[in-house]
N, C-alpha and C. Protein backbone atom coordinates (compact mmCIF):
# COMPACT_ATOMS: atom_id res chain seq x y z
N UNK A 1 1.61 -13.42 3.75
CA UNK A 1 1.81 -12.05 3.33
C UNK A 1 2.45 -11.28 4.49
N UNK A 2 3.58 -10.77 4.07
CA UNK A 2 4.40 -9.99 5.24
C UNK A 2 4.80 -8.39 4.74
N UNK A 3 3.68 -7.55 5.67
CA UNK A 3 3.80 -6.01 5.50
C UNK A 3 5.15 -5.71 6.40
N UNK A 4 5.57 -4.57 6.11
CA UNK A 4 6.18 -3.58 6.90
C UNK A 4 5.90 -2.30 6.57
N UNK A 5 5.82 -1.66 8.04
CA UNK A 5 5.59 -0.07 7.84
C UNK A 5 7.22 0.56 8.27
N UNK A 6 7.67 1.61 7.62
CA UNK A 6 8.69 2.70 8.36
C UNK A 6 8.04 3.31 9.57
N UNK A 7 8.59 3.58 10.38
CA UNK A 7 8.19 4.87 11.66
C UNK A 7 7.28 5.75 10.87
N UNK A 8 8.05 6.75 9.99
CA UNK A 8 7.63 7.93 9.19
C UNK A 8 6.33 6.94 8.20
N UNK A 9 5.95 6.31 7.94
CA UNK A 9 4.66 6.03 7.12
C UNK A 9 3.35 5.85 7.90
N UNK A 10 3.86 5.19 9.44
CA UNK A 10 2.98 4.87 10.78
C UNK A 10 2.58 6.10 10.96
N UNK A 11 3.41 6.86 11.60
CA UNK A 11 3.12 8.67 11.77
C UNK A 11 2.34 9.12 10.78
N UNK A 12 2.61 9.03 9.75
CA UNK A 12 2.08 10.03 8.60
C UNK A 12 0.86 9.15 8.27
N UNK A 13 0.41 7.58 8.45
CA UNK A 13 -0.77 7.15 8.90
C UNK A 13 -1.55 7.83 10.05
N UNK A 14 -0.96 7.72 11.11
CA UNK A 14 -1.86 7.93 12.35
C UNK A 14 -2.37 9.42 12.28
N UNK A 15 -1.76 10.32 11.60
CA UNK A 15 -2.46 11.59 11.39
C UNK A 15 -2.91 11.37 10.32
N UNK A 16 -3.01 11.12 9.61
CA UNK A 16 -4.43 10.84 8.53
C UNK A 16 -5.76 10.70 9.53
N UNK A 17 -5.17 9.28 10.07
CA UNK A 17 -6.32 8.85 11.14
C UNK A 17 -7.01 9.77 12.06
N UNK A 18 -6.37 10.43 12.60
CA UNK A 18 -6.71 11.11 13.78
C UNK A 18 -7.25 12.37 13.18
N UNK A 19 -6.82 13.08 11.72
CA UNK A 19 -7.82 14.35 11.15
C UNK A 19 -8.72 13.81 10.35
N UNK A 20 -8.92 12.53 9.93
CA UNK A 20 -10.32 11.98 10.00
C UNK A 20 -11.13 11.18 10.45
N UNK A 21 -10.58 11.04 11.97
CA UNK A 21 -11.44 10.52 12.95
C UNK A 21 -11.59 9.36 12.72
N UNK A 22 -10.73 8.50 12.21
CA UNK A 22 -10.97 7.15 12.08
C UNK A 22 -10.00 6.60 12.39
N UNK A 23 -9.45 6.42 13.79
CA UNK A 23 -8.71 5.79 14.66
C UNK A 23 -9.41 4.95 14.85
N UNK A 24 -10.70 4.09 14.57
CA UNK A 24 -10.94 2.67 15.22
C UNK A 24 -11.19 1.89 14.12
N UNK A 25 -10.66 2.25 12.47
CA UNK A 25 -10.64 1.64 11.44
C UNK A 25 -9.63 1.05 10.55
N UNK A 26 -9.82 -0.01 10.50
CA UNK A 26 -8.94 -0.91 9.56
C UNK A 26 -8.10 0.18 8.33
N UNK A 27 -7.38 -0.34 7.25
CA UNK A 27 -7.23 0.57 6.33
C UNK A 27 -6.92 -0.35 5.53
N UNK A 28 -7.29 -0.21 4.05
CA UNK A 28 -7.22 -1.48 3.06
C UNK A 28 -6.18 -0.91 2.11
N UNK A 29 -5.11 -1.91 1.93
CA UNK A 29 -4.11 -1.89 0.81
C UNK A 29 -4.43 -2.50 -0.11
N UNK A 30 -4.31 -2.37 -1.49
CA UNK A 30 -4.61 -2.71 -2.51
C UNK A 30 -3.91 -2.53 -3.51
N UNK A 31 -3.67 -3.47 -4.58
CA UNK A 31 -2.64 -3.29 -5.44
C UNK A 31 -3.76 -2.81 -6.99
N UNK A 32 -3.34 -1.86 -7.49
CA UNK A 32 -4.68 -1.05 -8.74
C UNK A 32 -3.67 -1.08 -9.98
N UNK A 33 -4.40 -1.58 -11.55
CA UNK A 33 -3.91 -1.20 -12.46
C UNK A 33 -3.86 0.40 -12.59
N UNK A 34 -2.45 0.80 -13.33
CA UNK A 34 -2.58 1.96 -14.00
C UNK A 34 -2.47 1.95 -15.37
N UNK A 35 -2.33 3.38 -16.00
CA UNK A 35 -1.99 3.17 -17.30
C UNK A 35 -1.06 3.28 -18.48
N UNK A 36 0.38 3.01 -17.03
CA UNK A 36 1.15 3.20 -17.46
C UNK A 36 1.54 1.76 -18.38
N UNK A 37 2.53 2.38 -19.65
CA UNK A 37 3.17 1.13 -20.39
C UNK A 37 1.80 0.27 -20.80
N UNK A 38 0.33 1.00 -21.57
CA UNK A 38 -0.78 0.41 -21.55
C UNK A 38 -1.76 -0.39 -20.95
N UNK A 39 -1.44 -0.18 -19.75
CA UNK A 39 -2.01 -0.69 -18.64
C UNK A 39 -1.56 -1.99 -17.83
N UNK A 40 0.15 -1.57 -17.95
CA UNK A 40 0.76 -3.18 -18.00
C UNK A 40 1.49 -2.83 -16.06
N UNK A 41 1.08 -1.59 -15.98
CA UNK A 41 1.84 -1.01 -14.71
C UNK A 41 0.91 -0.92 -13.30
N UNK A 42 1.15 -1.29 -12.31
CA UNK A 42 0.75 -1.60 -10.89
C UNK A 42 0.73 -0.34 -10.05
N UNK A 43 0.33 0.42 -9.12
CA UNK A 43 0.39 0.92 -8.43
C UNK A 43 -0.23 0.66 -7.41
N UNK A 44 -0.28 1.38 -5.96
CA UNK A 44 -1.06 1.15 -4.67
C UNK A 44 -1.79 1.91 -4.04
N UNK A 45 -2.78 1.23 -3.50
CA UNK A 45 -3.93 2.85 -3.03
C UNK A 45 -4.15 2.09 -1.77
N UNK A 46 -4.28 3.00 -0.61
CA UNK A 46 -4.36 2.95 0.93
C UNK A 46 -5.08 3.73 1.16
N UNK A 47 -6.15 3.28 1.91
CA UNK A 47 -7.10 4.19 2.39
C UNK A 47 -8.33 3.95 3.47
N UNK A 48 -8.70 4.66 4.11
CA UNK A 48 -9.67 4.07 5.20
C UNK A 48 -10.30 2.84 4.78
N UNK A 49 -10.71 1.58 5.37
CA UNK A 49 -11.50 0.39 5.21
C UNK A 49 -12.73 0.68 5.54
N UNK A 50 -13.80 0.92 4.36
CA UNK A 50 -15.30 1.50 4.67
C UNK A 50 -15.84 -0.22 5.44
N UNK A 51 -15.09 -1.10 5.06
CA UNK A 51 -16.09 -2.63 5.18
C UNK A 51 -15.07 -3.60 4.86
N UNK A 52 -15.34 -5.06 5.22
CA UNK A 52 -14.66 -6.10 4.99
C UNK A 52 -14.99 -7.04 4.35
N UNK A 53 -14.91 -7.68 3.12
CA UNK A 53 -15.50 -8.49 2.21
C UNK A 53 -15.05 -9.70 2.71
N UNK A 54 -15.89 -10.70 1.78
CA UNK A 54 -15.77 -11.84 1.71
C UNK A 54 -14.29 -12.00 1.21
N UNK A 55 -13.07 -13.40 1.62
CA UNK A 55 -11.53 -13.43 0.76
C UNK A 55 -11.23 -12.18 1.64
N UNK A 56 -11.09 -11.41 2.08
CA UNK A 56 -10.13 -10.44 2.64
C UNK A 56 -9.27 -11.20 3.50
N UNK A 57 -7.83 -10.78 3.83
CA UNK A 57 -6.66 -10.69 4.42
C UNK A 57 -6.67 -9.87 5.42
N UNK A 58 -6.17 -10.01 7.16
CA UNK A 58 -6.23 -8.93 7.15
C UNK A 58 -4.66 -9.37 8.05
N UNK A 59 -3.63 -8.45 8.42
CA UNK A 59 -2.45 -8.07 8.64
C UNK A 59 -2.11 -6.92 9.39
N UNK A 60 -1.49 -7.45 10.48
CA UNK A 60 -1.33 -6.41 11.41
C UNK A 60 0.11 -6.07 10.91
N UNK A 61 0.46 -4.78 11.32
CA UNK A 61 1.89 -3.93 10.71
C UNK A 61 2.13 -2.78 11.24
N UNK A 62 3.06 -2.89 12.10
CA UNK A 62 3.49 -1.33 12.72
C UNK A 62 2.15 -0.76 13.55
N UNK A 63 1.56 -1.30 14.02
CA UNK A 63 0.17 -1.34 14.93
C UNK A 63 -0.89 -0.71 14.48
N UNK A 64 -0.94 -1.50 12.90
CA UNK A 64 -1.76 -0.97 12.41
C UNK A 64 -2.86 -2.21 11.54
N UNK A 65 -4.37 -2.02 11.63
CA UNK A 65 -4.60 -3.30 10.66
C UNK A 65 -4.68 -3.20 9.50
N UNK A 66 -4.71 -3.75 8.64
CA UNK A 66 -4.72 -3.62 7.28
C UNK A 66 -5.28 -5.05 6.40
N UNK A 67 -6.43 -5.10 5.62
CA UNK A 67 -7.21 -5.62 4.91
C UNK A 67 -6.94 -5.70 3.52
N UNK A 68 -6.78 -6.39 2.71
CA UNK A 68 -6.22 -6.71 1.45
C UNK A 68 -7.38 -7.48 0.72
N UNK A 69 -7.68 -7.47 -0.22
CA UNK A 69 -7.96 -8.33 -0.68
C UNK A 69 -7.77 -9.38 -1.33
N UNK A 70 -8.39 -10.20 -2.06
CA UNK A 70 -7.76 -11.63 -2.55
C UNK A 70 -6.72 -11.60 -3.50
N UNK A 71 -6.97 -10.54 -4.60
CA UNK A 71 -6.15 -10.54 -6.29
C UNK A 71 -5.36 -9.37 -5.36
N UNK A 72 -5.50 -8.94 -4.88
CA UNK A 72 -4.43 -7.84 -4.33
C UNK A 72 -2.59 -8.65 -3.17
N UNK A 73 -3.72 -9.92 -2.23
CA UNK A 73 -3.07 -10.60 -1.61
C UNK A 73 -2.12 -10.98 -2.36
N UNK A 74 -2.41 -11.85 -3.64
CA UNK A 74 -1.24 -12.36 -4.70
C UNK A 74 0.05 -11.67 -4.94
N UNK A 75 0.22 -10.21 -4.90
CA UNK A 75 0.56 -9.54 -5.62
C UNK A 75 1.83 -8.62 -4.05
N UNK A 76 1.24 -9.45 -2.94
CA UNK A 76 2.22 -8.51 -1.59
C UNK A 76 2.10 -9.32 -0.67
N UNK A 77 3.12 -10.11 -1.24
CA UNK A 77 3.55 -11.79 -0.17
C UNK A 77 4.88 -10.90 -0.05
N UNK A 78 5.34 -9.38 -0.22
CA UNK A 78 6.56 -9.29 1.20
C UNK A 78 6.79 -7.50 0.56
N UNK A 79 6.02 -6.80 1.29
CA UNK A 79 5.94 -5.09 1.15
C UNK A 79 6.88 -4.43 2.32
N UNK A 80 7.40 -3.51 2.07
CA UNK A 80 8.23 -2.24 3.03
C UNK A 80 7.12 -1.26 2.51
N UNK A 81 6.27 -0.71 3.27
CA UNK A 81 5.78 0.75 3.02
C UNK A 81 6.70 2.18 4.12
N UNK A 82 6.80 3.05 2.91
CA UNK A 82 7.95 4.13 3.78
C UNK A 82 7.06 5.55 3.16
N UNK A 83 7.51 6.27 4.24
CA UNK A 83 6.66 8.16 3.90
C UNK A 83 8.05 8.63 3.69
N UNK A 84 7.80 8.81 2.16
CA UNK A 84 9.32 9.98 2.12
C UNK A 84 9.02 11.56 1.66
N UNK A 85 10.00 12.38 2.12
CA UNK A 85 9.85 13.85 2.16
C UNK A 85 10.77 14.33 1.75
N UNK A 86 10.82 14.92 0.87
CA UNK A 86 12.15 15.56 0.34
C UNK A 86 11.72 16.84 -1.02
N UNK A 87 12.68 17.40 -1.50
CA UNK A 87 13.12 18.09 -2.55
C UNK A 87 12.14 18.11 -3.48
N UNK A 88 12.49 16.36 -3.85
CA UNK A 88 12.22 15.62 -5.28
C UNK A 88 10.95 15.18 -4.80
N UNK A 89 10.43 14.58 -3.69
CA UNK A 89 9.09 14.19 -4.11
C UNK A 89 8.77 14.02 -2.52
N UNK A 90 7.48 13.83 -2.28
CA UNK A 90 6.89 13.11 -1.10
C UNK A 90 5.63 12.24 -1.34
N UNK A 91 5.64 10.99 -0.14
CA UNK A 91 4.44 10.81 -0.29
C UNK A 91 4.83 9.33 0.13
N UNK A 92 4.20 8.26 0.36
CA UNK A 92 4.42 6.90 0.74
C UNK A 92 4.83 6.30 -0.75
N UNK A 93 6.28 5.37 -0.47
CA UNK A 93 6.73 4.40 -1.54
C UNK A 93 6.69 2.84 -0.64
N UNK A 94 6.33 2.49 -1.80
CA UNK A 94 6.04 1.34 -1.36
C UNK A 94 7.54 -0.04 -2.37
N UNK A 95 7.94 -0.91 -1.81
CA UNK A 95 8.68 -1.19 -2.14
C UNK A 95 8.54 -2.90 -1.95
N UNK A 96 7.97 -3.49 -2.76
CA UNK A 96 7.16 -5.09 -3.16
C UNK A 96 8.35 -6.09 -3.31
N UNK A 97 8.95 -6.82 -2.94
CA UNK A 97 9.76 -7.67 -3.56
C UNK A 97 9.28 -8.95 -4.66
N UNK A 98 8.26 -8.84 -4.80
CA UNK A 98 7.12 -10.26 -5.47
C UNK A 98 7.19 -9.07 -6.83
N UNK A 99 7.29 -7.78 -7.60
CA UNK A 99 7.58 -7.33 -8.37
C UNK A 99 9.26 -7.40 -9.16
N UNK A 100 8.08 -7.81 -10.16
CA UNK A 100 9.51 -8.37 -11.44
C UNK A 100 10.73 -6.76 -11.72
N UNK A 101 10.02 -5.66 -11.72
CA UNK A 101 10.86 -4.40 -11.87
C UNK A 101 9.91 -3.35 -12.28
N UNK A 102 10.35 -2.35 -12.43
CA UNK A 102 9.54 -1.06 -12.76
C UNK A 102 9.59 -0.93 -13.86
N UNK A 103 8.11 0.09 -14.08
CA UNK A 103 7.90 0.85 -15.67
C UNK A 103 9.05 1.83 -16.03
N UNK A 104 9.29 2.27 -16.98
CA UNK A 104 10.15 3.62 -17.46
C UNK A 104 10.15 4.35 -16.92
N UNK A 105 8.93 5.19 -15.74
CA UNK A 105 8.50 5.91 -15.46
C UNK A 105 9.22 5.89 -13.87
N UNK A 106 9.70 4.73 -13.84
CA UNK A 106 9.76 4.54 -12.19
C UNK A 106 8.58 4.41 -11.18
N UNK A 107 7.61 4.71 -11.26
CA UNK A 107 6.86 4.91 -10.37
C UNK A 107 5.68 3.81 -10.22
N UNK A 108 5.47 3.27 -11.68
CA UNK A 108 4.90 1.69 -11.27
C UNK A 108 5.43 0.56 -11.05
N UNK A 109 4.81 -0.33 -10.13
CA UNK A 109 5.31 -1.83 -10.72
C UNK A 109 4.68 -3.00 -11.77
N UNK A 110 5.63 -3.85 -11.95
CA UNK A 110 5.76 -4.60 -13.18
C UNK A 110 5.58 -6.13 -12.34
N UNK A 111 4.43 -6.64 -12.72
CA UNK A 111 4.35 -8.03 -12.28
C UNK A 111 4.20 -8.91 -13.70
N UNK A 112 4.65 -10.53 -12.90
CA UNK A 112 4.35 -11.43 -14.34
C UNK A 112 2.79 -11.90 -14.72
């Protein structure tokens, strides 16, 4: 499994980190059903690592660690995570190449 972070997603990590004081914690990526296209659509949630399970992954990236889990691992054998800011939208995109293509919506992914 091969992460990448942008500069701008590291940054916009490390202040997360640092206004909630959890600069000495892992952070777990995870790949979550949504409900888009009836629940056929993928999205990603990042967020402090309360703990480390049994099957976890863990992956260093842009000097950062990051913990995955097992059904999540499957699913980000090769990620670009980027913080974008603009006009039209902000917020971290994440960009999977192991995804078959996106929902209608654009904003989920579509695995087999």
């Amino acid at each position: 499994m091969q992460v990448e972070i942008s500069e701008p997603a590291r940054a916009k990590i490390q202040q997360f980190r640092d206004e909630e004081g959890a600069n000495d914690k892992a952070l777990r990526l995870s790949v979550v059903r949504t409900h888009c296209m009836g629940g056929r659509g993928y999205g990603y949630d990042l967020h402090v690592a309360q703990d480390t399970r049994e099957g976890d992954a863990t992956v260093e990236a842009g000097g950062l660690t990051l913990v995955v889990d097992r059904e999540s691992a499957r699913k980000l054998e090769s990620v670009q995570i980027d913080y974008v800011d603009s006009f039209q939208e902000s917020g971290f995109r994440v960009t999977n190449s192991h995804a078959r293509g996106k929902c209608p919506c654009g904003h989920h992914d579509l695995f087999d």
